[in-house]
Protein backbone atom coordinates (compact mmCIF):
# COMPACT_ATOMS: atom_id res chain seq x y z
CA UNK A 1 -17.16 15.79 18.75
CA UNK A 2 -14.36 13.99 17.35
CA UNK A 3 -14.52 10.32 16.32
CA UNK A 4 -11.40 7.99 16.02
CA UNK A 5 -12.20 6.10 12.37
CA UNK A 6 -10.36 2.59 11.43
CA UNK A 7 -10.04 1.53 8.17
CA UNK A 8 -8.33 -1.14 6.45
CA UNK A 9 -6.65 -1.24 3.16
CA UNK A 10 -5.38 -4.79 2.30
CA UNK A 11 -2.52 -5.49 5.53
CA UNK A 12 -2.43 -1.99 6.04
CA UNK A 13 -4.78 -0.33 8.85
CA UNK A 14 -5.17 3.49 8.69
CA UNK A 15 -6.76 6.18 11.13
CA UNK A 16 -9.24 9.13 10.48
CA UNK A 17 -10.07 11.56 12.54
CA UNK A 18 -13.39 13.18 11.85
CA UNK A 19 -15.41 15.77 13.67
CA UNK A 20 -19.46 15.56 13.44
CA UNK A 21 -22.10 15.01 15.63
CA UNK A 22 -22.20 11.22 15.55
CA UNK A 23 -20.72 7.92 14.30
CA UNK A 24 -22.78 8.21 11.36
CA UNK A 25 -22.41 12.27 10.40
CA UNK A 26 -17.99 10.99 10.99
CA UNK A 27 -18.53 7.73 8.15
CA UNK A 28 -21.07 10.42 5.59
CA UNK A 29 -18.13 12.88 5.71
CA UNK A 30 -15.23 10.75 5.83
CA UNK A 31 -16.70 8.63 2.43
CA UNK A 32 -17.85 12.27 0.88
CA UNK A 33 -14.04 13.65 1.13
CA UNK A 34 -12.50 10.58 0.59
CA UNK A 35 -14.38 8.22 -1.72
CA UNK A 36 -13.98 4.42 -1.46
CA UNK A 37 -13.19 4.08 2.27
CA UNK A 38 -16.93 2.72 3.25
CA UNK A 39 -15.96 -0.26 2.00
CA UNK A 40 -12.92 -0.68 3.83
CA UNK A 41 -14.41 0.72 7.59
CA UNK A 42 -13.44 -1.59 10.29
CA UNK A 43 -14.41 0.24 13.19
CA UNK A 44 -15.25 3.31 14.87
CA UNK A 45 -15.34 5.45 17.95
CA UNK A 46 -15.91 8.54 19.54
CA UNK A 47 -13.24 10.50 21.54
CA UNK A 48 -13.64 11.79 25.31
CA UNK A 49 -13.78 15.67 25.55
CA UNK A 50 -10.15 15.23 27.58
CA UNK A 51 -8.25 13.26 24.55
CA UNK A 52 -10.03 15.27 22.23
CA UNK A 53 -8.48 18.59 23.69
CA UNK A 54 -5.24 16.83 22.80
CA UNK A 55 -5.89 16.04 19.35
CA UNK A 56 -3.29 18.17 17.31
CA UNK A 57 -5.43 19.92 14.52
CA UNK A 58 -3.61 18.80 11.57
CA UNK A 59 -4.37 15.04 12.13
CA UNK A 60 -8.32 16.03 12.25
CA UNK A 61 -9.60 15.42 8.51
CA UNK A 62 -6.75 13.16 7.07
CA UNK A 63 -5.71 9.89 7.11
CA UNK A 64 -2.56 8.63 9.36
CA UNK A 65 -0.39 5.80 8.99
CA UNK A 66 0.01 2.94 11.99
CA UNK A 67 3.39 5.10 12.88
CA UNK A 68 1.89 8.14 13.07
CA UNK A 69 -1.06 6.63 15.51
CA UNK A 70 1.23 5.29 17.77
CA UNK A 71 3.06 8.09 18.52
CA UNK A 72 -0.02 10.40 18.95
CA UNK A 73 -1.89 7.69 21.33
CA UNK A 74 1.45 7.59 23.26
CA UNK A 75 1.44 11.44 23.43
CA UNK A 76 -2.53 12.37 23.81
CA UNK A 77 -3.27 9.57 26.64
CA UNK A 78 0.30 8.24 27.95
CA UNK A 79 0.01 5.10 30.02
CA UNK A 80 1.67 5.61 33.32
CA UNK A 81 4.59 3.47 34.95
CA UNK A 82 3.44 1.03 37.79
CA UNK A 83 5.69 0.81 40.37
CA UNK A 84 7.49 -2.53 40.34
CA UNK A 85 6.01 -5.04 42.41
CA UNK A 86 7.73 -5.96 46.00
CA UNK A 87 8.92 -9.42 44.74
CA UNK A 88 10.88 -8.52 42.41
CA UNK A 89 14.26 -7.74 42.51
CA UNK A 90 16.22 -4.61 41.73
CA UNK A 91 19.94 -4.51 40.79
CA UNK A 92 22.36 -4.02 43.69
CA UNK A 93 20.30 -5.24 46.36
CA UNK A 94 21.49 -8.58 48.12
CA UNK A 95 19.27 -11.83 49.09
CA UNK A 96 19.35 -12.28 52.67
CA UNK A 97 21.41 -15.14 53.64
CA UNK A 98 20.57 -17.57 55.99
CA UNK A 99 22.52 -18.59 59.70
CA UNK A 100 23.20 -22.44 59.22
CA UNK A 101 20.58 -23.90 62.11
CA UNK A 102 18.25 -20.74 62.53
CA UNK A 103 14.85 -20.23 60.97
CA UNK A 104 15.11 -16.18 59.95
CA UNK A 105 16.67 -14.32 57.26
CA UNK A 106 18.99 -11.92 58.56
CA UNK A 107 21.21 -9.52 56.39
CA UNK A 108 25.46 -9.59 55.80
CA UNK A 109 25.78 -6.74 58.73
CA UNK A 110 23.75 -8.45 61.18
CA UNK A 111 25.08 -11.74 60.22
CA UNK A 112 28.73 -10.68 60.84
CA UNK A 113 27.28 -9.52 64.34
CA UNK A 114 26.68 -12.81 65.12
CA UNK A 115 29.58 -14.67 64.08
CA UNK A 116 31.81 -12.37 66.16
């Protein structure tokens, strides 16, 4: 199992990614190979089998900068686009106008229609 480590060093947060068995097993190995960090561990957790398929193997065992998270959070789980919602307006599209003295919304061609 993987298991996403955050630790903090003065302003500046930094990423481990350690493979053990638990939390624990992550923290023993990550302090053993890197001395000092205990004291700066902020928080910790594991990794799904699906994101940790997409974990590039040389960012397992190392520390990464906040740059370097971003972009591999962006690239191992991307957030999808929602759809805009139906109020809002796109670019191009016109606002139905309204016929002085009716109550409906009708569009330029239909409008011209009635005019004629």
């Amino acid at each position: 199992m993987l298991y996403w480590l955050v630790y903090e060093q003065g302003d500046l947060r930094t990423v481990l990614i350690a493979e053990a068995s638990h939390l624990l097993g992550a923290r023993l190995r990550a302090d053993i190979e890197m001395p000092g960090l205990d004291d700066n561990f902020v928080v910790g957790r594991e990794l799904n089998g699906s994101l940790a398929e997409r974990i590039p193997e040389d960012t397992i065992g190392r520390m990464i900068t906040a740059a370097e998270c971003t972009k591999l959070i962006e690239r191992i789980d991307p957030i999808p686009k929602r759809p805009p919602a139906p109020s809002v307006r796109r670019k191009g599209t016109r606002r139905p106008q309204r016929i002085s003295g009716g109550s409906e919304y009708l569009d330029m061609a239909v409008a011209r229609m009635v005019m004629m």
